[in-house]
Protein backbone atom coordinates (compact mmCIF):
# COMPACT_ATOMS: atom_id res chain seq x y z
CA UNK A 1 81.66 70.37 159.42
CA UNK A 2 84.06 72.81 158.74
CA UNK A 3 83.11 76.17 157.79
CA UNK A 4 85.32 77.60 154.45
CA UNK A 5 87.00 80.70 155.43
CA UNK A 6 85.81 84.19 153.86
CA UNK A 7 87.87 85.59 150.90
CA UNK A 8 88.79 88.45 153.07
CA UNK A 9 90.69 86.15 154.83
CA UNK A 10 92.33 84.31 151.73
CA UNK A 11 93.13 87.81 150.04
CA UNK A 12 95.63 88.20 152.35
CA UNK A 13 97.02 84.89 151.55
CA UNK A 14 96.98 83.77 148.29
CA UNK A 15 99.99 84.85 145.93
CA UNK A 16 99.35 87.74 143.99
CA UNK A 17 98.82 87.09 139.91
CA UNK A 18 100.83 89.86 137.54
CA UNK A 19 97.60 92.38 135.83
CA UNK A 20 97.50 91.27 132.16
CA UNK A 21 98.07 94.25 130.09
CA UNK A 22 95.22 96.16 129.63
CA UNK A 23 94.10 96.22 125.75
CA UNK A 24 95.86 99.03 123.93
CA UNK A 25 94.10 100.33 120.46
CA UNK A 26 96.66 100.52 118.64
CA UNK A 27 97.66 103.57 116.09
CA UNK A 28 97.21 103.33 111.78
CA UNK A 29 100.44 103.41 111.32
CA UNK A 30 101.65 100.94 114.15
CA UNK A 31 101.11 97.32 112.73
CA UNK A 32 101.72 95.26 115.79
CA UNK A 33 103.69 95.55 119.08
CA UNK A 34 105.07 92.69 120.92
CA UNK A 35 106.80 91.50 124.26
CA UNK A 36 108.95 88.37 123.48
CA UNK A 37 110.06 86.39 126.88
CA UNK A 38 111.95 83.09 127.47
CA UNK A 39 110.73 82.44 123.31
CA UNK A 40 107.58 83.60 124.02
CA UNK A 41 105.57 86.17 122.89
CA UNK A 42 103.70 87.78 126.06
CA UNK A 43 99.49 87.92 125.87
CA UNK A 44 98.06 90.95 124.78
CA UNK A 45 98.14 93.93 123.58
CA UNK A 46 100.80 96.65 124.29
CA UNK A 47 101.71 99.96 123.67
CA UNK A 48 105.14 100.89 122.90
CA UNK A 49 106.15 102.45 126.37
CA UNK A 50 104.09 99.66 128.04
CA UNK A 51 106.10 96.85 126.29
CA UNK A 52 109.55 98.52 127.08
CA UNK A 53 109.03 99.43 130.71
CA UNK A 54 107.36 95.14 131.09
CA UNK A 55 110.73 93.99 129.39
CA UNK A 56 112.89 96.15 131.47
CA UNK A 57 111.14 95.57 134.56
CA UNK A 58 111.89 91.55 134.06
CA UNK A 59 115.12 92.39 132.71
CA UNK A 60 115.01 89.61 129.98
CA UNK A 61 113.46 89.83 126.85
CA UNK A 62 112.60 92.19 124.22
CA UNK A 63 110.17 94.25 122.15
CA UNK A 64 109.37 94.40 118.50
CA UNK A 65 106.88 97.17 117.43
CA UNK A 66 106.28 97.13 113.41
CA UNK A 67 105.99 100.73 111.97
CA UNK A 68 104.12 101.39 108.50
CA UNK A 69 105.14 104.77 106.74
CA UNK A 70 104.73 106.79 109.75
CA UNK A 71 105.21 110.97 109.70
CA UNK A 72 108.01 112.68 111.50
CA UNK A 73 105.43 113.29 114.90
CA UNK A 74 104.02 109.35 114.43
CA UNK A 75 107.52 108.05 115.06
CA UNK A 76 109.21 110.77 117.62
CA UNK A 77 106.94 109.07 120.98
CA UNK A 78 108.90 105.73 119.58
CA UNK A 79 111.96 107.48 119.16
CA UNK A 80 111.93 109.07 122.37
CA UNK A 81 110.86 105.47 124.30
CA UNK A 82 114.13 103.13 122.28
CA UNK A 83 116.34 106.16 122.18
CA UNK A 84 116.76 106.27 118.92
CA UNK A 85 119.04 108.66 116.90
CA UNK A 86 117.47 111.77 115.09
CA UNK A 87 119.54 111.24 111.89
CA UNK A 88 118.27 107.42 111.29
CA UNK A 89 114.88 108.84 112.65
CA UNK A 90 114.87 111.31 109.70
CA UNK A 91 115.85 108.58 107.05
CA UNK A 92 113.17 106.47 108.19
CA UNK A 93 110.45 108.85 107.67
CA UNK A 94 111.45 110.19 104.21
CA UNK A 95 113.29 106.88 103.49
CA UNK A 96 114.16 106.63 99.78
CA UNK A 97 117.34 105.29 100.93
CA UNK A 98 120.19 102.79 100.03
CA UNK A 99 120.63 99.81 101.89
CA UNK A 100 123.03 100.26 104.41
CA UNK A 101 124.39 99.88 108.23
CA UNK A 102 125.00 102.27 110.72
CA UNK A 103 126.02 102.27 114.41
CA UNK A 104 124.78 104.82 116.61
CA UNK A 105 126.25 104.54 120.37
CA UNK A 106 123.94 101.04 121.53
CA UNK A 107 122.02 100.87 118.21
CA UNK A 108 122.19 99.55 114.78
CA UNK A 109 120.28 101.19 111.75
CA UNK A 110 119.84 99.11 108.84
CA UNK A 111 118.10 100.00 105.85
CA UNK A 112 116.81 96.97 103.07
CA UNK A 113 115.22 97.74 99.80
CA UNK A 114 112.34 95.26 99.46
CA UNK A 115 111.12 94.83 95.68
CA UNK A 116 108.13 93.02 93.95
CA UNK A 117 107.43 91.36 90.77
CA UNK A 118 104.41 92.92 89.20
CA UNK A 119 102.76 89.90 86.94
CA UNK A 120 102.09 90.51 83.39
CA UNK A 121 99.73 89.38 80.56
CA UNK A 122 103.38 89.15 78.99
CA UNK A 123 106.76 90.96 78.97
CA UNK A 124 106.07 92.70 75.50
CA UNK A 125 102.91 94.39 76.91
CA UNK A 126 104.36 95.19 80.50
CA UNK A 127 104.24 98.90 81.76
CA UNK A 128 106.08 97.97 85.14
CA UNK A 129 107.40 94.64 85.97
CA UNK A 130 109.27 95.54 89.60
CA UNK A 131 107.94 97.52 92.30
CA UNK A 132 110.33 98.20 95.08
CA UNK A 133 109.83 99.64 98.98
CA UNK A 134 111.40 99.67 101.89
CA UNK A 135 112.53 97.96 105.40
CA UNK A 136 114.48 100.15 108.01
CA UNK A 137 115.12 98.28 110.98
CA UNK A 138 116.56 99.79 114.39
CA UNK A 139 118.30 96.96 116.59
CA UNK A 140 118.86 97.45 120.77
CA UNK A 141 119.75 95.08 123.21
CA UNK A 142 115.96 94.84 123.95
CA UNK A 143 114.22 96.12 121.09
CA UNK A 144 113.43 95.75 117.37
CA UNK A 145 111.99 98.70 115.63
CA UNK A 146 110.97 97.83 112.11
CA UNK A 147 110.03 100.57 109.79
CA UNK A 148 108.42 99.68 106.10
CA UNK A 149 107.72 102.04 103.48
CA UNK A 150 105.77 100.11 100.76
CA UNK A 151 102.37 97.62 100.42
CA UNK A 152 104.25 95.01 99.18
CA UNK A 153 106.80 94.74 101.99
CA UNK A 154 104.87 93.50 105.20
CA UNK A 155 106.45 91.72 108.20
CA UNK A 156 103.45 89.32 109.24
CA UNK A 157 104.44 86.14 108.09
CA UNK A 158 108.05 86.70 109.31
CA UNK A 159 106.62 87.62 113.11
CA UNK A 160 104.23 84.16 112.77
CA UNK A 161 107.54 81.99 111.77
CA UNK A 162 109.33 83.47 114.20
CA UNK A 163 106.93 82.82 116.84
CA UNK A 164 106.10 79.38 116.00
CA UNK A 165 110.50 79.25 116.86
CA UNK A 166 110.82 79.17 120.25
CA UNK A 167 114.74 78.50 119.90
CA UNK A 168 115.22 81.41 117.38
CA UNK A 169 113.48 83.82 119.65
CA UNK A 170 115.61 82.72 122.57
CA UNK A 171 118.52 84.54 120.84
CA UNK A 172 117.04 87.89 120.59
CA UNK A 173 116.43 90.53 118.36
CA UNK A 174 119.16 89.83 116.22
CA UNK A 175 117.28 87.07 115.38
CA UNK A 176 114.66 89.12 113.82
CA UNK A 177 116.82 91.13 111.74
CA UNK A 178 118.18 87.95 110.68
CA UNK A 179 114.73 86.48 109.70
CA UNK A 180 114.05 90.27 108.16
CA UNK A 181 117.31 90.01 106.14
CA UNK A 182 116.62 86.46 104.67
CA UNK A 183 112.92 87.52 103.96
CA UNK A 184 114.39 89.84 101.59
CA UNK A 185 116.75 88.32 100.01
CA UNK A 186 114.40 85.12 99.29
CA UNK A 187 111.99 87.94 97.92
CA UNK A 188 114.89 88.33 95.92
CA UNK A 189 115.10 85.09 94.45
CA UNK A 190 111.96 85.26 93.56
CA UNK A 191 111.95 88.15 91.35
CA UNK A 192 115.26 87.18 89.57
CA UNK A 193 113.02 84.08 88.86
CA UNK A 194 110.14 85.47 87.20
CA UNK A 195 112.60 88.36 85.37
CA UNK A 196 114.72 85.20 84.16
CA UNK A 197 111.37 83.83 82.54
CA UNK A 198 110.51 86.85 80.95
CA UNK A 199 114.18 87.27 79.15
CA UNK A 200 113.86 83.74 78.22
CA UNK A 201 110.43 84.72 76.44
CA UNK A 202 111.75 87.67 75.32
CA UNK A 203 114.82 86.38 73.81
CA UNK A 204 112.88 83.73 72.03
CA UNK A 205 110.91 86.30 70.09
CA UNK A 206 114.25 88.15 69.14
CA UNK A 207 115.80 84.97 67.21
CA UNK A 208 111.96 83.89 66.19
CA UNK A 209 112.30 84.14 62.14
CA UNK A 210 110.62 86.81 60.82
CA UNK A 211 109.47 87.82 64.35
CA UNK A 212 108.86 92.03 65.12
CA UNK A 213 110.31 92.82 68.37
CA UNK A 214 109.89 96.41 69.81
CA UNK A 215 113.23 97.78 71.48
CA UNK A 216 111.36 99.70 74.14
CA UNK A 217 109.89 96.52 76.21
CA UNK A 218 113.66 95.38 75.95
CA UNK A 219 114.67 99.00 77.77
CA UNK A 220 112.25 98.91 79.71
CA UNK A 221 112.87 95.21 81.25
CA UNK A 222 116.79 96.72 81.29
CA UNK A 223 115.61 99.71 83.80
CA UNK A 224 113.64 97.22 85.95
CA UNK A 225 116.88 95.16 86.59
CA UNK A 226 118.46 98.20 86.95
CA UNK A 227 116.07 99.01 89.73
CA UNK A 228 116.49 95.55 91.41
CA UNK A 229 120.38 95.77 91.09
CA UNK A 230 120.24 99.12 93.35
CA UNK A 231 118.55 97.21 95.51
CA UNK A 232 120.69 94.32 95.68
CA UNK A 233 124.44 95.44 95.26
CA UNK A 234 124.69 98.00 97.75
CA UNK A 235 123.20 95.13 100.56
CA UNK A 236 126.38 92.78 100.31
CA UNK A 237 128.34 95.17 102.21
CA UNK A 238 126.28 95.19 105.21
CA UNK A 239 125.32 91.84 105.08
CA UNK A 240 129.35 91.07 105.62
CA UNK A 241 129.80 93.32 108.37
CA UNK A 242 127.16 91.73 110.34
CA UNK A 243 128.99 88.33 109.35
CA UNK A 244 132.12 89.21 110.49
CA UNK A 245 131.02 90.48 113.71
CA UNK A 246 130.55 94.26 113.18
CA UNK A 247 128.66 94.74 116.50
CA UNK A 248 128.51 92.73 119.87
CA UNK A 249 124.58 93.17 119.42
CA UNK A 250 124.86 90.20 116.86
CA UNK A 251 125.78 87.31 118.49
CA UNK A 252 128.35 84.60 117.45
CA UNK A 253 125.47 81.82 116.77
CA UNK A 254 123.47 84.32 114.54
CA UNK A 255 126.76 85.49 112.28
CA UNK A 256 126.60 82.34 110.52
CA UNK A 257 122.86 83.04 109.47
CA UNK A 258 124.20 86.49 107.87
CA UNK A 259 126.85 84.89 106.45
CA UNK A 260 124.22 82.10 104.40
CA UNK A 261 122.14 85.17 103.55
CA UNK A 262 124.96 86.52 102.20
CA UNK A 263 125.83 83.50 99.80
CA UNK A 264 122.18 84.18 99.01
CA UNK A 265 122.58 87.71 97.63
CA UNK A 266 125.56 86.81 96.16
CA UNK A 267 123.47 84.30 93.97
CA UNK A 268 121.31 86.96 93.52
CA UNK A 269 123.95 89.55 92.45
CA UNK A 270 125.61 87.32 89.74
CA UNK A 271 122.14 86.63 88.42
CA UNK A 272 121.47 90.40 87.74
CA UNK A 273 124.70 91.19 86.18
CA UNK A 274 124.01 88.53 83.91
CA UNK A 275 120.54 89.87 83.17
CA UNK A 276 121.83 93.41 82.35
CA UNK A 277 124.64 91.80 80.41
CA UNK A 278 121.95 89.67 78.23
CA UNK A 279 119.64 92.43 77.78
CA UNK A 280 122.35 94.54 76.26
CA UNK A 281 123.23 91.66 73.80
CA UNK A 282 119.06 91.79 73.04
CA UNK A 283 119.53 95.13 72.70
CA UNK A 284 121.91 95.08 69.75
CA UNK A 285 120.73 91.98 68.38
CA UNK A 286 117.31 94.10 68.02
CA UNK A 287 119.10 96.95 66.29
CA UNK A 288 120.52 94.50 63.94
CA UNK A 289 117.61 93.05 62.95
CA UNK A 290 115.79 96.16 62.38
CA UNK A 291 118.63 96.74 60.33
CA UNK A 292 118.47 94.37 58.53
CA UNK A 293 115.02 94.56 58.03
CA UNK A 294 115.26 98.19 56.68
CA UNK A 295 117.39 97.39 54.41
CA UNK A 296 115.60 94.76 53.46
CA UNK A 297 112.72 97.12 53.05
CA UNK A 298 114.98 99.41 50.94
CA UNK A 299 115.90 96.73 48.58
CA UNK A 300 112.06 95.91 47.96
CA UNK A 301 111.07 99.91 47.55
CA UNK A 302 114.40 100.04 44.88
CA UNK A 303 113.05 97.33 43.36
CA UNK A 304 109.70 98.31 42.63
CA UNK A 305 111.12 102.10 41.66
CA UNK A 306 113.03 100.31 39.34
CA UNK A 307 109.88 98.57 37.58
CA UNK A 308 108.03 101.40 37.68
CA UNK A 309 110.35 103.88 35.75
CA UNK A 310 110.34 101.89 32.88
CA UNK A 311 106.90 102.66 31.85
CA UNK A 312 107.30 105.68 33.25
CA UNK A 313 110.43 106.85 31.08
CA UNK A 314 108.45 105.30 27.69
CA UNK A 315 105.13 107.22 28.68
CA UNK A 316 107.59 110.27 29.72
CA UNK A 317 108.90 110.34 25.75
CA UNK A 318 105.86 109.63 23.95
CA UNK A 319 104.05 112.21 25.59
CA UNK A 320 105.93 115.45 24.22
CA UNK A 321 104.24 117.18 21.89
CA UNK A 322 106.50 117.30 18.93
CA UNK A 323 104.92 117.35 15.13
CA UNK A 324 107.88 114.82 14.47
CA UNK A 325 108.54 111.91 16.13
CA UNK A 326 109.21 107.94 15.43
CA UNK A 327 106.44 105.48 15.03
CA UNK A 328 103.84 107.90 15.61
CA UNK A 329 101.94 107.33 12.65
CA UNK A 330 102.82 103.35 12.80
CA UNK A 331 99.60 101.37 12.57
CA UNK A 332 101.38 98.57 15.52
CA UNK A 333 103.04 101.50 17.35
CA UNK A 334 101.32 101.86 20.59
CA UNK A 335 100.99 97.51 20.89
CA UNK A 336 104.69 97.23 20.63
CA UNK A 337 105.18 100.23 22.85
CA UNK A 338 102.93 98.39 25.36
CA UNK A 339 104.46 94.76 24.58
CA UNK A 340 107.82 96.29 25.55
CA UNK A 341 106.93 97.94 28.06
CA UNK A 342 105.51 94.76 29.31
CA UNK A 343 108.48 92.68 28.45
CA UNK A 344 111.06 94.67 30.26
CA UNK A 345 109.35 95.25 33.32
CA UNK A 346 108.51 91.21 33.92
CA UNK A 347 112.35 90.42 32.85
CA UNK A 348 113.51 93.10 35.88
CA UNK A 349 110.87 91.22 38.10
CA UNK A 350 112.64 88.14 38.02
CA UNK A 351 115.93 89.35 38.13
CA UNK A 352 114.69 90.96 41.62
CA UNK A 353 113.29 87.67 42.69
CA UNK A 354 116.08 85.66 41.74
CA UNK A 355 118.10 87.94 43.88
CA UNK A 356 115.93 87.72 46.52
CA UNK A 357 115.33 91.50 46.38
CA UNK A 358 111.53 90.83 46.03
């Protein structure tokens, strides 16, 4: 019987496994950091120097480390690591920014205004109906730094359906700022969706007969598109340049992506104009039909002014105190006074309600 040989023995010749990464805690304002391989995200947890120094080491791959609203000394240890520019550092920190691209030597900067739609018991009672944030994204040959500014705007499900891609991931981390981009712009959609509901509702309520509408909800839903169509114009422009091959770090399969997000916003962009275009027709249709109402108003008050001065004139002339005056001393005086009275002011009530005045 052969005798199994110590493990001092077989130390020295078995093939050495690669450490997992020892569990990192990672910071408040660092959402999640991961090492993507082959398609692959890596086991474990990593911290940002960690993850860059594994995917250099291998020389394939790349890290994506999510960022939430982080202070100027939060982000400078990631700066530092991805060598990222102090300018873009600086706009993503105090972000309230418009979208936009920018190169900087091996890097790309993007900035994407993310936006909301806050539900409502109904648009005529709404305070706020869109609530925007924030995406900056930084894009090296190795690594994605995404930077959000907003609760509303968080990256989760976009890492999950990304990882559950092997082939998208294979491309690289233009293929998260891909995903990122259309993430957005589907967000966008969205909103334009729910706001096209509400100026539906709205607009029925203006051409409702006899129906009060308040201008202010109507300005009000005109500064929340407003607020979406800062978001949305100023995006085309990038979106094109990373289309049209802007930077080698996009690569030729992945330009075709931007370019459907593109048609996207474009959807999207059309749809706003003709929001702000509608709103401004509600606007004046409003106006006219307060108008109209005033004067309608006016009419009724004339009216009634009218009625009322009749007595008012007789009562006015009978009550001077002269010794000498008509029909004072007539026994049927004050009845005919009063039967006149009556008489004229029921004849001026019709002729008011045949004209529709009352």
């Amino acid at each position: 019987m052969r005798s199994l040989p110590s493990l001092g023995g077989l130390r020295g010749r078995l093939p050495e496994r690669p450490a997992l990464p020892v569990p990192v805690p990672l910071s408040a304002y660092v959402v999640d950091c991961g090492v993507y391989v082959d398609g692959a995200r890596l086991p474990g947890r990593w911290s940002h120097t960690d993850a860059v120094e594994e995917v250099r080491r291998r020389g394939d791959g790349f890290v994506w480390i999510g960022l939430h609203e982080p202070d100027e000394e939060q982000i400078q240890g990631v700066a530092d690591t991805f060598g990222l520019h102090e300018l873009a550092v600086e706009d993503a920190v105090h972000a309230h920014q418009r979208p936009k691209l920018e190169r900087y030597d091996n890097t790309l900067f993007m900035v994407l205004k993310t936006v909301r739609y806050i539900q409502n018991a109904s648009p005529d009672a709404a305070n706020e109906i869109v609530e925007s944030g924030e995406i900056m994204v930084f894009l090296g040959r190795d690594f994605v730094v995404t930077v959000r500014h907003g609760n509303h705007s968080g990256l989760a499900a976009v890492r999950r359906e990304l990882e559950g891609d092997d082939d998208k991931l294979k491309v690289g981390p233009a293929a998260v700022l891909y995903s990122i981009a259309d993430h957005v712009v589907d967000n966008y959609l969205d909103v334009t969706d729910h706001i096209e509901d509400d100026i539906d509702s709205m607009e029925a309520l203006v051409f409702q007969p006899r129906s009060r509408v308040s201008a202010d909800q109507i300005y009000l839903m005109k500064r929340e598109v407003l607020e979406l169509r800062r978001a949305v114009m100023p995006l085309a422009v990038p979106l094109r340049r990373l289309a049209e091959g802007y930077t080698p770090l996009i690569p030729e399969q992945v330009r075709s992506y931007f370019r459907d997000v593109d048609d996207h916003l474009t959807e999207v962009s059309e749809r706003v104009m003709n929001f702000d275009e509608l709103l401004t027709t509600l606007v004046n249709a409003v106006l006219a039909k307060i108008t109209l109402q005033q004067n309608s108003d006016m009419r009724k008050l004339a009216s009634w002014v009218a009625i009322i001065s009749v007595p008012t004139m007789v009562v006015g002339v009978y009550g001077m105190n002269f010794d000498h005056m008509p029909e004072l001393q007539w026994r049927y005086g004050y009845p005919m006074v009063i039967s006149v009275i009556i008489v004229v002011c029921l004849t001026l009530y019709r002729i008011f309600r045949r004209n529709e005045w009352l």
